[in-house]
PDB file of N, CA and C in Angstrom:
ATOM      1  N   UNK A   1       8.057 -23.360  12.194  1.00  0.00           N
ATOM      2  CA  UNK A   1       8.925 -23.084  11.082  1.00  0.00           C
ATOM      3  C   UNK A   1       9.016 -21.567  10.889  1.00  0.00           C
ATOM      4  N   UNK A   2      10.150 -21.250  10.683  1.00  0.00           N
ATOM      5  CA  UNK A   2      10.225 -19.783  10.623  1.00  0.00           C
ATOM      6  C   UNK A   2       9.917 -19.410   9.154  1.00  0.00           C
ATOM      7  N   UNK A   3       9.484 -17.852   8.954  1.00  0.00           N
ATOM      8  CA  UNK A   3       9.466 -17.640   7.240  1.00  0.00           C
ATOM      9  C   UNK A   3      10.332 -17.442   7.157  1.00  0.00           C
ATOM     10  N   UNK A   4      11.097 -17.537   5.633  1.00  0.00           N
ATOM     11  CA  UNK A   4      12.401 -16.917   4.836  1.00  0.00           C
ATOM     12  C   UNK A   4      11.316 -15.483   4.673  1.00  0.00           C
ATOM     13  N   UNK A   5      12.563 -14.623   5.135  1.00  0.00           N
ATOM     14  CA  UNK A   5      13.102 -13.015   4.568  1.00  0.00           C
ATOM     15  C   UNK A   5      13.354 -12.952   3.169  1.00  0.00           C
ATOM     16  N   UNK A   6      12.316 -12.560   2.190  1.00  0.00           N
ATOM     17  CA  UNK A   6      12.777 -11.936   0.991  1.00  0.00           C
ATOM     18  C   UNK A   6      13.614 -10.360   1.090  1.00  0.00           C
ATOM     19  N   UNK A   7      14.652 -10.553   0.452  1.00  0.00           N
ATOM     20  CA  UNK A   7      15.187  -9.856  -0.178  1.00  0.00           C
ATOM     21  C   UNK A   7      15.031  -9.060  -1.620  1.00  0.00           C
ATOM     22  N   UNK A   8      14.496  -7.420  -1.685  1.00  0.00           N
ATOM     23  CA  UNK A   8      14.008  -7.044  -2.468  1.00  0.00           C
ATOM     24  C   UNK A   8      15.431  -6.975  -3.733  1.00  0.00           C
ATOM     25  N   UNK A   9      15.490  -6.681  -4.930  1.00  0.00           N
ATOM     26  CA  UNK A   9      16.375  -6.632  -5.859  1.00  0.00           C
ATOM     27  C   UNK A   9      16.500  -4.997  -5.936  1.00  0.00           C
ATOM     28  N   UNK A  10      18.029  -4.531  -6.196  1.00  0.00           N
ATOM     29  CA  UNK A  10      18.477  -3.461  -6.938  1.00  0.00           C
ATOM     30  C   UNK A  10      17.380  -2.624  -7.790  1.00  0.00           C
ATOM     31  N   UNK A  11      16.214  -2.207  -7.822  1.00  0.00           N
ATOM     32  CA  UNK A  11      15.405  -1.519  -8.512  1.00  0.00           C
ATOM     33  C   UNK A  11      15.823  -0.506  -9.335  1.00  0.00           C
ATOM     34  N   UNK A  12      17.144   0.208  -8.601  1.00  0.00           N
ATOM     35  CA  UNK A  12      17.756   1.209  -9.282  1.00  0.00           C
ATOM     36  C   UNK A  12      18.594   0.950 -10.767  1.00  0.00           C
ATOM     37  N   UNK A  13      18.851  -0.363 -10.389  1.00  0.00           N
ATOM     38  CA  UNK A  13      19.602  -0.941 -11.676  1.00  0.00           C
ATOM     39  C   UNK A  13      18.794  -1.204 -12.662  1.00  0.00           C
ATOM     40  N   UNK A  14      17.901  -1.668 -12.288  1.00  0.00           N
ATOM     41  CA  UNK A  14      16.680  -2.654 -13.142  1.00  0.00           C
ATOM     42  C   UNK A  14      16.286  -1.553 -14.059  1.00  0.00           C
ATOM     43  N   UNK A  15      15.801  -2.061 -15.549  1.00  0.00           N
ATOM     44  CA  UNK A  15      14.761  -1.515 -16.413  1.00  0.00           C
ATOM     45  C   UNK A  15      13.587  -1.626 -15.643  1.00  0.00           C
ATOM     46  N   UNK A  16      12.510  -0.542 -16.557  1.00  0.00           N
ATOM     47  CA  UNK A  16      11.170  -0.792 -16.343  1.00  0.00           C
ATOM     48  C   UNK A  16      11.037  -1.936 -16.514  1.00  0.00           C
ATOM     49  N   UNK A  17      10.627  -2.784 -17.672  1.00  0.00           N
ATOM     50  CA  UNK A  17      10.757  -3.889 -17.879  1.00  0.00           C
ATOM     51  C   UNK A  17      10.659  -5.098 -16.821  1.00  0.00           C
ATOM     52  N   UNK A  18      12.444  -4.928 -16.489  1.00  0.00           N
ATOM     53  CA  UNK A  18      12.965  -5.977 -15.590  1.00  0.00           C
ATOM     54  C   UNK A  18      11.761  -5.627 -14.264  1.00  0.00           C
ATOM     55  N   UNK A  19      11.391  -4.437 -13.971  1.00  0.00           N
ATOM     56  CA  UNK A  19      10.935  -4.482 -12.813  1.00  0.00           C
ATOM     57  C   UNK A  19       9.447  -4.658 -12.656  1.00  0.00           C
ATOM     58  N   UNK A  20       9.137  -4.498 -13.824  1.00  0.00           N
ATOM     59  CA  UNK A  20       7.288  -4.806 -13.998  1.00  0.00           C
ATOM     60  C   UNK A  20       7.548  -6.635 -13.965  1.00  0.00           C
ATOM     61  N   UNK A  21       8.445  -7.537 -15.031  1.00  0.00           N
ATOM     62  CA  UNK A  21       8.277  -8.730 -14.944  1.00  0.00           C
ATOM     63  C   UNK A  21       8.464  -9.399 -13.720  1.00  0.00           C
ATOM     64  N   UNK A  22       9.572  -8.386 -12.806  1.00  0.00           N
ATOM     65  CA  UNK A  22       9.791  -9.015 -11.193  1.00  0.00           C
ATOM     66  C   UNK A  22       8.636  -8.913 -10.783  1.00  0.00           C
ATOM     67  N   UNK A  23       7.509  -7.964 -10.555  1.00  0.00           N
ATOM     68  CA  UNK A  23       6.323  -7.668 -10.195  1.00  0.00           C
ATOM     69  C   UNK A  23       5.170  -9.080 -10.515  1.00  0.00           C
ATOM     70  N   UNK A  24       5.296  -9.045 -11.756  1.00  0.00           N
ATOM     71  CA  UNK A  24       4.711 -10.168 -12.772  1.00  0.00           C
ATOM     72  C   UNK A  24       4.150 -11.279 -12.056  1.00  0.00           C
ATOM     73  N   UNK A  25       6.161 -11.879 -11.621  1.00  0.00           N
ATOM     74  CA  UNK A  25       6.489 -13.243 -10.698  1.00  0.00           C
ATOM     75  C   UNK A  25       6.379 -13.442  -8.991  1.00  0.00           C
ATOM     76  N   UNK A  26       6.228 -12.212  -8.788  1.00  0.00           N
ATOM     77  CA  UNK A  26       6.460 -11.999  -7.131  1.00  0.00           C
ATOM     78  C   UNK A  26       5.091 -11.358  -6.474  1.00  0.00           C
ATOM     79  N   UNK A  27       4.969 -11.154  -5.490  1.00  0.00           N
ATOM     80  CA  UNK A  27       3.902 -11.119  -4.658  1.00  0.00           C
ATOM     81  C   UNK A  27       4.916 -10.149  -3.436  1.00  0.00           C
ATOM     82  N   UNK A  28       4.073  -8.686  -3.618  1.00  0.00           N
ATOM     83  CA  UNK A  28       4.629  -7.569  -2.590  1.00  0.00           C
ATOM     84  C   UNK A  28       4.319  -8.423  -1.094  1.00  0.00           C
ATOM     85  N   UNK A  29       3.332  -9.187  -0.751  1.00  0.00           N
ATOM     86  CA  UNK A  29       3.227  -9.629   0.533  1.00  0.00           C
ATOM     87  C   UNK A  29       5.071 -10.149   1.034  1.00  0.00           C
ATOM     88  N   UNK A  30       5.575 -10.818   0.343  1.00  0.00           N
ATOM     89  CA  UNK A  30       6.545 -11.377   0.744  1.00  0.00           C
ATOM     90  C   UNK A  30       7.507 -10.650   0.707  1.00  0.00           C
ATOM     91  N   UNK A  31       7.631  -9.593   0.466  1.00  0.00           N
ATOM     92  CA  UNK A  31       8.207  -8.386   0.871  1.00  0.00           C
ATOM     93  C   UNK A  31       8.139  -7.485   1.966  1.00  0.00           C
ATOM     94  N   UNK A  32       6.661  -7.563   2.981  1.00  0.00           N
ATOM     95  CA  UNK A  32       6.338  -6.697   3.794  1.00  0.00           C
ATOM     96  C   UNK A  32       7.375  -6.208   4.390  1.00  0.00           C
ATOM     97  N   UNK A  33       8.621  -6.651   5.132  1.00  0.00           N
ATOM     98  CA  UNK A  33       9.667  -6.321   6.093  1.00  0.00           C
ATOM     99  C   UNK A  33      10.522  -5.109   5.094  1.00  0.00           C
ATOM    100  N   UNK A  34      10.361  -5.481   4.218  1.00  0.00           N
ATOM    101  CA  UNK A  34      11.089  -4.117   3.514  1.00  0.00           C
ATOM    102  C   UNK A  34      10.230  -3.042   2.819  1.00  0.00           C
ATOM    103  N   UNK A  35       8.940  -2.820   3.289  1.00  0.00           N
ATOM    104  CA  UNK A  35       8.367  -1.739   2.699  1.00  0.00           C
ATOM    105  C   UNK A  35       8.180  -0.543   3.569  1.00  0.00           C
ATOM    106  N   UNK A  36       7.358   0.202   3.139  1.00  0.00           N
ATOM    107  CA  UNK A  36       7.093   1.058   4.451  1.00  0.00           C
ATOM    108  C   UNK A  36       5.771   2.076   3.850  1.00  0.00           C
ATOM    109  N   UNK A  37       4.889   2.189   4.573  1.00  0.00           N
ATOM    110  CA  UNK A  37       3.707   3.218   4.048  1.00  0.00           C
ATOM    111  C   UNK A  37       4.201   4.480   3.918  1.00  0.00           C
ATOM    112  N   UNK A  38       3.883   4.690   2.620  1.00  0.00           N
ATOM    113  CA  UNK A  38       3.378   6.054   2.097  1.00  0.00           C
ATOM    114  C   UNK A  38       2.013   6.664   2.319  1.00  0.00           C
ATOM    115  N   UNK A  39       1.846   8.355   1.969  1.00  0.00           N
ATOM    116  CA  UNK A  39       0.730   8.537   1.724  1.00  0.00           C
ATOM    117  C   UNK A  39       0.828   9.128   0.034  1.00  0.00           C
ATOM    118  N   UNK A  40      -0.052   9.074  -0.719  1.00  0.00           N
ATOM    119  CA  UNK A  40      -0.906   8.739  -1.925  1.00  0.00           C
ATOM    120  C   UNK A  40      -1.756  10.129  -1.974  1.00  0.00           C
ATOM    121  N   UNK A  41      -1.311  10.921  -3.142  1.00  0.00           N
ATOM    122  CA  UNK A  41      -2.767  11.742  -2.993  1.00  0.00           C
ATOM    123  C   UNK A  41      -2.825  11.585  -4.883  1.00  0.00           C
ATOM    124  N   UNK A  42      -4.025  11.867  -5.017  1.00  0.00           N
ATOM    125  CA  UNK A  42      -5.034  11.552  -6.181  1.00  0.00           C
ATOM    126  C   UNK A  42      -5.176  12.772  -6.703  1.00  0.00           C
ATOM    127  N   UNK A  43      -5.067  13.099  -7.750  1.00  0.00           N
ATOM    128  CA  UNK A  43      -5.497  14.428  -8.045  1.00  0.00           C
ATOM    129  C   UNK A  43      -6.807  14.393  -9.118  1.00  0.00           C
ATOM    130  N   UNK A  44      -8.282  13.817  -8.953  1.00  0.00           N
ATOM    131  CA  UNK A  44      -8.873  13.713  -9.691  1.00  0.00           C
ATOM    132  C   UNK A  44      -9.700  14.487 -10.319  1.00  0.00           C
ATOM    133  N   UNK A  45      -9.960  15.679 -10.206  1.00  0.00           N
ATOM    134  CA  UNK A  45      -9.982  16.804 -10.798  1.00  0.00           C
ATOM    135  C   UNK A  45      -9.060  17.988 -11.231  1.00  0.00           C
ATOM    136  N   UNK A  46      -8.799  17.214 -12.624  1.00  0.00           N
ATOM    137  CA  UNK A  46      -7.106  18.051 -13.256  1.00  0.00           C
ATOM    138  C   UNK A  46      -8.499  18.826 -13.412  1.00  0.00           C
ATOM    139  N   UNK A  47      -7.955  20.123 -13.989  1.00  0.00           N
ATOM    140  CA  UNK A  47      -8.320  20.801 -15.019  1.00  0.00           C
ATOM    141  C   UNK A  47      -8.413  20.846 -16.423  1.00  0.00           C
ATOM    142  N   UNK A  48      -9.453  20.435 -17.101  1.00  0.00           N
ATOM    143  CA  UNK A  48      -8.956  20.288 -18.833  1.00  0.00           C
ATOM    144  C   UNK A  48      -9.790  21.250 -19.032  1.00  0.00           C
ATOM    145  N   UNK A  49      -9.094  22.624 -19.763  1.00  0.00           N
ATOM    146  CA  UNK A  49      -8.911  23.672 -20.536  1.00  0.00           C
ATOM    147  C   UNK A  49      -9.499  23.288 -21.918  1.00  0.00           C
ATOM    148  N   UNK A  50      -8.759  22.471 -22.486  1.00  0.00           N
ATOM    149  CA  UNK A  50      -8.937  22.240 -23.773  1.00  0.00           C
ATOM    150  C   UNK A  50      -9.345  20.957 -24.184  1.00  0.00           C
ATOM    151  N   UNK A  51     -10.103  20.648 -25.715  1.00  0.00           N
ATOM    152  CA  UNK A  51      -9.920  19.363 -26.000  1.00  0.00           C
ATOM    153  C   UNK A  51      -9.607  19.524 -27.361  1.00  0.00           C
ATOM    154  N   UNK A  52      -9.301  18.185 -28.115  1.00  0.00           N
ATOM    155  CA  UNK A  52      -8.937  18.044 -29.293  1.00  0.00           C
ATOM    156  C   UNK A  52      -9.552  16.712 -30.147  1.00  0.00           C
ATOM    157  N   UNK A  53     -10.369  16.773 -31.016  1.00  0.00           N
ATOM    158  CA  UNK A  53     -10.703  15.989 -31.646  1.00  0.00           C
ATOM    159  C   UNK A  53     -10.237  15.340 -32.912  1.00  0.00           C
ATOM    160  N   UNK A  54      -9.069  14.308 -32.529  1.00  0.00           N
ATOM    161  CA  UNK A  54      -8.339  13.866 -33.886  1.00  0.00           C
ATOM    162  C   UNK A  54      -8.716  12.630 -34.932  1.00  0.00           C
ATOM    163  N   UNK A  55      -8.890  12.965 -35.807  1.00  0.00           N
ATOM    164  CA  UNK A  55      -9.427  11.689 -36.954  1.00  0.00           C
ATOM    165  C   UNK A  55      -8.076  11.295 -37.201  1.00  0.00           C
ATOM    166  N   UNK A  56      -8.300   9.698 -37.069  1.00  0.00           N
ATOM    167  CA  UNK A  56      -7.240   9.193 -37.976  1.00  0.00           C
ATOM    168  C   UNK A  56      -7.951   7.696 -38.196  1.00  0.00           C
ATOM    169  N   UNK A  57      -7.111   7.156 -39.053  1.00  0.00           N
ATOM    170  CA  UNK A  57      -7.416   6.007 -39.885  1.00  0.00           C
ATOM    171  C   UNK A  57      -7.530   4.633 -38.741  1.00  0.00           C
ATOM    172  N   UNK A  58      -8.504   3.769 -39.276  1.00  0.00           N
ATOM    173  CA  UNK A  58      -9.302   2.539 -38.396  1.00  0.00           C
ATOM    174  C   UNK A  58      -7.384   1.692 -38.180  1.00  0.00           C
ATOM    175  N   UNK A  59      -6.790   1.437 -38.675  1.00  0.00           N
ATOM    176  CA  UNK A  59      -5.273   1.081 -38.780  1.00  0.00           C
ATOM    177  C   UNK A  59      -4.527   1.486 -37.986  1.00  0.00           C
ATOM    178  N   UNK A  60      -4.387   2.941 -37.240  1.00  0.00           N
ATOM    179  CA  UNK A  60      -3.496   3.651 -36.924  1.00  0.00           C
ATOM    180  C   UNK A  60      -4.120   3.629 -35.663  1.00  0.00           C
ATOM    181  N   UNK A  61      -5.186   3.842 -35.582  1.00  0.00           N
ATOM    182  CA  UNK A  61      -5.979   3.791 -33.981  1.00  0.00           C
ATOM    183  C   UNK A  61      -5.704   2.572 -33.542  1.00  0.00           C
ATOM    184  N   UNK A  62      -5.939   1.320 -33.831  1.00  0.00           N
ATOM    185  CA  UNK A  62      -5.652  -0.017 -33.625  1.00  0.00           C
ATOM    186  C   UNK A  62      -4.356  -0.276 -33.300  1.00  0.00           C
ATOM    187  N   UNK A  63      -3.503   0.393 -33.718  1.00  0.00           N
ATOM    188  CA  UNK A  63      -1.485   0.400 -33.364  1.00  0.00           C
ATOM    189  C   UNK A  63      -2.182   0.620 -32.048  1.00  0.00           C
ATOM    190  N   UNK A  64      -2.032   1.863 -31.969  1.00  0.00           N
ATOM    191  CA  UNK A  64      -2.245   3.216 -31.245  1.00  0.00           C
ATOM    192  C   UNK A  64      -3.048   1.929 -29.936  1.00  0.00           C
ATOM    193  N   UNK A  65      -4.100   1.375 -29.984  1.00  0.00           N
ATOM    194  CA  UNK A  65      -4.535   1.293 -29.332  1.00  0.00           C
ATOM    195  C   UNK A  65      -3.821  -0.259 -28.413  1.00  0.00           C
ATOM    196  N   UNK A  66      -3.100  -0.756 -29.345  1.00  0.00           N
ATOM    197  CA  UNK A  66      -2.235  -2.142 -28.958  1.00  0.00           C
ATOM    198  C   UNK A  66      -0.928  -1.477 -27.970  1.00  0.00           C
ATOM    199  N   UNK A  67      -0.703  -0.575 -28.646  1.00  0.00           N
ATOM    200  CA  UNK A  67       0.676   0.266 -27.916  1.00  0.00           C
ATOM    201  C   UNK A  67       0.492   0.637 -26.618  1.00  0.00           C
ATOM    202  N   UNK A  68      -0.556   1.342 -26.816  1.00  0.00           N
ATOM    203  CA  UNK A  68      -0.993   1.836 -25.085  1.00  0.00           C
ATOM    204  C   UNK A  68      -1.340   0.803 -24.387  1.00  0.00           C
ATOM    205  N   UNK A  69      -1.893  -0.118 -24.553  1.00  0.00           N
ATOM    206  CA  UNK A  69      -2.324  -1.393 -23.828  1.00  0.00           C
ATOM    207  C   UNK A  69      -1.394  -1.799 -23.225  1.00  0.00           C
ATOM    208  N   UNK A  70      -0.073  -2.497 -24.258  1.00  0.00           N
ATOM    209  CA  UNK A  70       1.217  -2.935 -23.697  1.00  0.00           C
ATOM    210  C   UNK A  70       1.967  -2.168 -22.674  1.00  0.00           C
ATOM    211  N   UNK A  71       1.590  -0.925 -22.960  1.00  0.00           N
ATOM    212  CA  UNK A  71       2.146   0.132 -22.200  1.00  0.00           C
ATOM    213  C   UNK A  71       1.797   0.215 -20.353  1.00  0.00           C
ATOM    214  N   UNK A  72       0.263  -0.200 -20.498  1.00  0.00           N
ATOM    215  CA  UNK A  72      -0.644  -0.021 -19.621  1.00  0.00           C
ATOM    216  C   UNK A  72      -1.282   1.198 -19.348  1.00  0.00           C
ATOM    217  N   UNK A  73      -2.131   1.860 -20.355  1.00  0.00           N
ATOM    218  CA  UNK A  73      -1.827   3.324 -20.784  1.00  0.00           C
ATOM    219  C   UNK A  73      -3.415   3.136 -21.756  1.00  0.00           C
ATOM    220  N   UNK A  74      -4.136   4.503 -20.998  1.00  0.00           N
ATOM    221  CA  UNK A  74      -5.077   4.464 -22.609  1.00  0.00           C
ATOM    222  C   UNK A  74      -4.670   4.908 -23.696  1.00  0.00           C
ATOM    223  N   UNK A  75      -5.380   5.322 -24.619  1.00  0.00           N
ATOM    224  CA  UNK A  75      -5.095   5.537 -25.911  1.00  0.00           C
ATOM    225  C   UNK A  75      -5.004   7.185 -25.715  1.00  0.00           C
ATOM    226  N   UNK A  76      -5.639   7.578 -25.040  1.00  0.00           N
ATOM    227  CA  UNK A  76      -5.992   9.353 -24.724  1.00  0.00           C
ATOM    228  C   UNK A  76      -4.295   9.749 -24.391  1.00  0.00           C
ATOM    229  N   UNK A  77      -3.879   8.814 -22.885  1.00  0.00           N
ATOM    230  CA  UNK A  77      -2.438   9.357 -22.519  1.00  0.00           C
ATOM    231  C   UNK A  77      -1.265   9.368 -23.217  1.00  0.00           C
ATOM    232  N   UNK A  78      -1.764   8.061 -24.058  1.00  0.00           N
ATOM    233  CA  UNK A  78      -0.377   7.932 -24.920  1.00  0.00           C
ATOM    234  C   UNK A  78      -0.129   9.043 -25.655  1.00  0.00           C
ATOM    235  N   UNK A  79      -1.238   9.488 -26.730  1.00  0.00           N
ATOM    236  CA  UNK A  79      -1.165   9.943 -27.892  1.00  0.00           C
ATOM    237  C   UNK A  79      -0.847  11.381 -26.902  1.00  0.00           C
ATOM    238  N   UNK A  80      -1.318  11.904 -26.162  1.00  0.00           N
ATOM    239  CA  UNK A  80      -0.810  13.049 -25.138  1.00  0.00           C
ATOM    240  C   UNK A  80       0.661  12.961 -24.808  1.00  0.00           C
ATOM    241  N   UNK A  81       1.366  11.991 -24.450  1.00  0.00           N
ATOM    242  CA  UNK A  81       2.568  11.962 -24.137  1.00  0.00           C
ATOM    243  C   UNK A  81       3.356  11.699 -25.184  1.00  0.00           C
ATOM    244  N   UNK A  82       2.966  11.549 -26.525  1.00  0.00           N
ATOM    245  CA  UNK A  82       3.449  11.528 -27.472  1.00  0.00           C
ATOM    246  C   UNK A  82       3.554  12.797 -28.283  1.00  0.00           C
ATOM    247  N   UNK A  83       2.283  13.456 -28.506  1.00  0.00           N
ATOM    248  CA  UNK A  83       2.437  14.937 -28.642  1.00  0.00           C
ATOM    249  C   UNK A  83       2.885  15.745 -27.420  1.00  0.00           C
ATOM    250  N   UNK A  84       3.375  15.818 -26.322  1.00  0.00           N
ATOM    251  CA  UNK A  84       4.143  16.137 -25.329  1.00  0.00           C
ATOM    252  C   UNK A  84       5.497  16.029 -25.931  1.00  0.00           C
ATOM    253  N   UNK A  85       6.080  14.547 -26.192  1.00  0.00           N
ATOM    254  CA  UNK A  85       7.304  14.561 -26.976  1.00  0.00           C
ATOM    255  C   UNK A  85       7.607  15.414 -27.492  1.00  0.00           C
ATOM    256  N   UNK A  86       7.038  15.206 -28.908  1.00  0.00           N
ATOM    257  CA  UNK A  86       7.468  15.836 -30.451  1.00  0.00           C
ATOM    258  C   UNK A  86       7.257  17.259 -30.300  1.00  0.00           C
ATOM    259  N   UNK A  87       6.755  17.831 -29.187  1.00  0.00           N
ATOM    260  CA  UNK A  87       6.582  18.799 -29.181  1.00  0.00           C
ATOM    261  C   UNK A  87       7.567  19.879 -28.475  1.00  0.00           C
ATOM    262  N   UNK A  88       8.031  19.101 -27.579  1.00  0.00           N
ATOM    263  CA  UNK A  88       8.770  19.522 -26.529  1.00  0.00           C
ATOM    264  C   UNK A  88      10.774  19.506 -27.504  1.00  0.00           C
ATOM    265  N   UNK A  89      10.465  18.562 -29.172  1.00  0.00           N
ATOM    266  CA  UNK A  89      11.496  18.866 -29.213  1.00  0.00           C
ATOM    267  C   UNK A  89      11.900  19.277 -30.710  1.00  0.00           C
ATOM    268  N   UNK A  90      10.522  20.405 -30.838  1.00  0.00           N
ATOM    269  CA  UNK A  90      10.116  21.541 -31.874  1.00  0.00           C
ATOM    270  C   UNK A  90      11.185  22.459 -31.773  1.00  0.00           C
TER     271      UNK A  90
END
């Protein structure tokens, strides 16, 4: 029996979303014929210069900490890419 050829979907079209739930349902194996290796580099020694120690309320951390989850995201990156935002549009 021969395998069926998956056919990957429009990615370019797709939301994040749409393309994490395709992920969700599907299995990259059945894709192999349309992938192709990359190489990957890691950069695990950023440099951190600075730190910041922020208090906030047992309530707000708990958002904070549901948000990034959904996100797939700690709580450290979010709140970083969030002050990245607001900042960037000071």
């Amino acid at each position: 029996m021969k395998k069926k050829i998956n056919k990957l979907p429009d990615f370019d079209k797709m939301s994040l979303d749409e393309i994490a739930r395709f992920w969700d349902t599907h299995n990259v194996t059945d894709y192999e014929n349309e992938t192709k290796d990359v190489d990957i580099v890691f950069e695990l020694n950023k440099p951190r210069t600075e730190s910041l120690v922020l208090r906030v309320q047992k309530n707000i951390k708990e958002k904070l900490e549901k948000v990034a989850r959904s996100k797939g995201l700690n709580v450290s990156t979010l709140a970083r890419m969030w002050l990245m935002e607001k900042l960037s549009r000071a």
